[in-house]
Protein backbone atom coordinates (compact mmCIF):
# COMPACT_ATOMS: atom_id res chain seq x y z
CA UNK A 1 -3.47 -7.13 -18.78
CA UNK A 2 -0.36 -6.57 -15.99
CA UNK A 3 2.54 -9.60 -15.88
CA UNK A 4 4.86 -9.08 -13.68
CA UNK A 5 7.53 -10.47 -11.86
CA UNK A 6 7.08 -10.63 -8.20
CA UNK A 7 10.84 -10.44 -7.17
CA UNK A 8 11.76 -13.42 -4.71
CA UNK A 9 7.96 -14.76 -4.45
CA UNK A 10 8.47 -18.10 -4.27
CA UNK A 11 9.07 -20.16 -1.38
CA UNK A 12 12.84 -20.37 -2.32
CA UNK A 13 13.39 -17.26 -3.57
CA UNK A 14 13.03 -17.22 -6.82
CA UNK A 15 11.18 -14.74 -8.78
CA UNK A 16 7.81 -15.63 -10.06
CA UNK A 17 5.98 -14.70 -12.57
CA UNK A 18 2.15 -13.31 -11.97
CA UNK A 19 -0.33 -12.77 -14.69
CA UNK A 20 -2.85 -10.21 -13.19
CA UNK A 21 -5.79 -9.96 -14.85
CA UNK A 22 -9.08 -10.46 -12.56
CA UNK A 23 -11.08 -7.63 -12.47
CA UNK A 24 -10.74 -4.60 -11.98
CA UNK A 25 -12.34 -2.91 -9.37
CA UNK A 26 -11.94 0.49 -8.08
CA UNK A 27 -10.15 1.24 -4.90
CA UNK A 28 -8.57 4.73 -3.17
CA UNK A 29 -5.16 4.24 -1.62
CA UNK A 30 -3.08 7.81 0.33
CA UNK A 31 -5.94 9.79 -2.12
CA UNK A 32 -4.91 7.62 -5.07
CA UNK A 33 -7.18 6.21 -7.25
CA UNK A 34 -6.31 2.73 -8.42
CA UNK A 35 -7.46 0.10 -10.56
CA UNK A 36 -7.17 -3.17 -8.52
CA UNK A 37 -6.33 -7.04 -10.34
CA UNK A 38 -5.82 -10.23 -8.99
CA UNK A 39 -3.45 -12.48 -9.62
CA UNK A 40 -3.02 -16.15 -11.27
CA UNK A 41 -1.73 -16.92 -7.93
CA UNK A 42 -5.23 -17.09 -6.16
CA UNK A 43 -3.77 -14.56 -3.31
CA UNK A 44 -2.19 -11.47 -4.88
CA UNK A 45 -3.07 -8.10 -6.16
CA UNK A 46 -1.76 -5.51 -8.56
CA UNK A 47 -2.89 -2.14 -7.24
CA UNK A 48 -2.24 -0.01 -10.74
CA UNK A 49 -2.61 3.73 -10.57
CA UNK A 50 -5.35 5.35 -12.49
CA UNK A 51 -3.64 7.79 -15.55
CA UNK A 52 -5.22 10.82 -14.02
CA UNK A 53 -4.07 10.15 -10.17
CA UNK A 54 -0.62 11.68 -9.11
CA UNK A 55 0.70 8.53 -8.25
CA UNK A 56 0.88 7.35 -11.99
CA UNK A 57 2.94 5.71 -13.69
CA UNK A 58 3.22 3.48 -10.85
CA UNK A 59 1.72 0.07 -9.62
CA UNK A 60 1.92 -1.88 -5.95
CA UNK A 61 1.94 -6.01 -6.06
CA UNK A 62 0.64 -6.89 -2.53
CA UNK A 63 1.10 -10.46 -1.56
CA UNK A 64 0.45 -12.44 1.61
CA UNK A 65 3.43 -14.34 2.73
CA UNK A 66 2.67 -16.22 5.60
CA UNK A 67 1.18 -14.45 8.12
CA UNK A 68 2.52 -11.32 6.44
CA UNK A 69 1.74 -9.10 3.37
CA UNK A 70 4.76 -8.33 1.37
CA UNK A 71 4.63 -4.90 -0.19
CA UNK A 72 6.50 -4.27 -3.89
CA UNK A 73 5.77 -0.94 -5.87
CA UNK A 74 7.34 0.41 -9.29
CA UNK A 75 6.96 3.07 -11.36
CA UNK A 76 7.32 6.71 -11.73
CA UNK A 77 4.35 8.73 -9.90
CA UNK A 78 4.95 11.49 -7.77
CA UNK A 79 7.14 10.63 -4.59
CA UNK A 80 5.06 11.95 -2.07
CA UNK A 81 1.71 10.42 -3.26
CA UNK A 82 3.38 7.04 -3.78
CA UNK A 83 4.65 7.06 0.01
CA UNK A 84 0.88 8.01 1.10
CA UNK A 85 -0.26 4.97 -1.21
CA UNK A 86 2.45 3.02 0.18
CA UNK A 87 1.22 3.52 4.13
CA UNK A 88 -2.29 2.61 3.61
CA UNK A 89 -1.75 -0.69 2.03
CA UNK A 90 1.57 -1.48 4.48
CA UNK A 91 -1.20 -1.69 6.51
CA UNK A 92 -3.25 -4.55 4.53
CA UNK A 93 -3.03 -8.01 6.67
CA UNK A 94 -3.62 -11.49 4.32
CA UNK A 95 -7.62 -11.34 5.39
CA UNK A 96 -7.47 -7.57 3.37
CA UNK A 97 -5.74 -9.00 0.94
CA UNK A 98 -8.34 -11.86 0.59
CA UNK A 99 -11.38 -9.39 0.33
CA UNK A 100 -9.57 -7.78 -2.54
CA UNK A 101 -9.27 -10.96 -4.49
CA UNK A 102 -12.57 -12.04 -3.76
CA UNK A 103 -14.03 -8.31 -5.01
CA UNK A 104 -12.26 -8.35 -8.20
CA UNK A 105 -13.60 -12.12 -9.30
CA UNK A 106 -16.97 -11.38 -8.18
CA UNK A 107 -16.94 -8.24 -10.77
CA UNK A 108 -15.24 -10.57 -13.11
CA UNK A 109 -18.07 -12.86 -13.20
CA UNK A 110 -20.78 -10.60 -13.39
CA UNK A 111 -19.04 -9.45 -17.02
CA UNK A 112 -19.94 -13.15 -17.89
CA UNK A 113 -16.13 -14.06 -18.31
């Protein structure tokens, strides 16, 4: 299960750490397939890319800030894909965000856990 650090996610800037491990569910992004985790935090996602999609190895953390989403990808998938991943969810706005979260803990507790 993902932990990362979500560089300068706190309110003061400091990096926090996320433990992502809600889920997953199954979600396209720029004709990516991605497996799709929330966060300890209650309001982020991890967006990882599936082994067999061109954007792996390579994983987005998308996190409302205010009335913003920030956007934070890593990894080594193709260039182009990632950028065509990238626009779609630069596009996400906190109520897309929420959905997500909400989708991944309502497949989490149909596994019973």
């Amino acid at each position: 299960s993902p932990t990362v650090l979500l560089p300068n996610g706190s309110e003061d800037g400091m990096d926090v750490e996320l433990n992502c491990e809600v889920g997953p569910v199954d979600r396209e992004y720029g004709g990516s397939a991605f497996s799709v985790y929330s966060c300890d935090d209650g309001k982020s996602v991890i967006a990882v890319a599936k082994p067999r999609s061109r954007v792996y190895p390579f994983y987005f953390i998308v996190s409302p800030q205010g009335g913003e989403v920030r956007l934070y990808g890593e990894g080594d998938g193709d260039s182009r894909a990632t950028q065509e991943a990238f626009y779609d969810l630069n596009e996400f706005r906190p109520a897309d965000v929420a959905k997500l979260v909400a989708a991944t803990k309502a497949i989490a507790s149909t596994e019973g856990r």
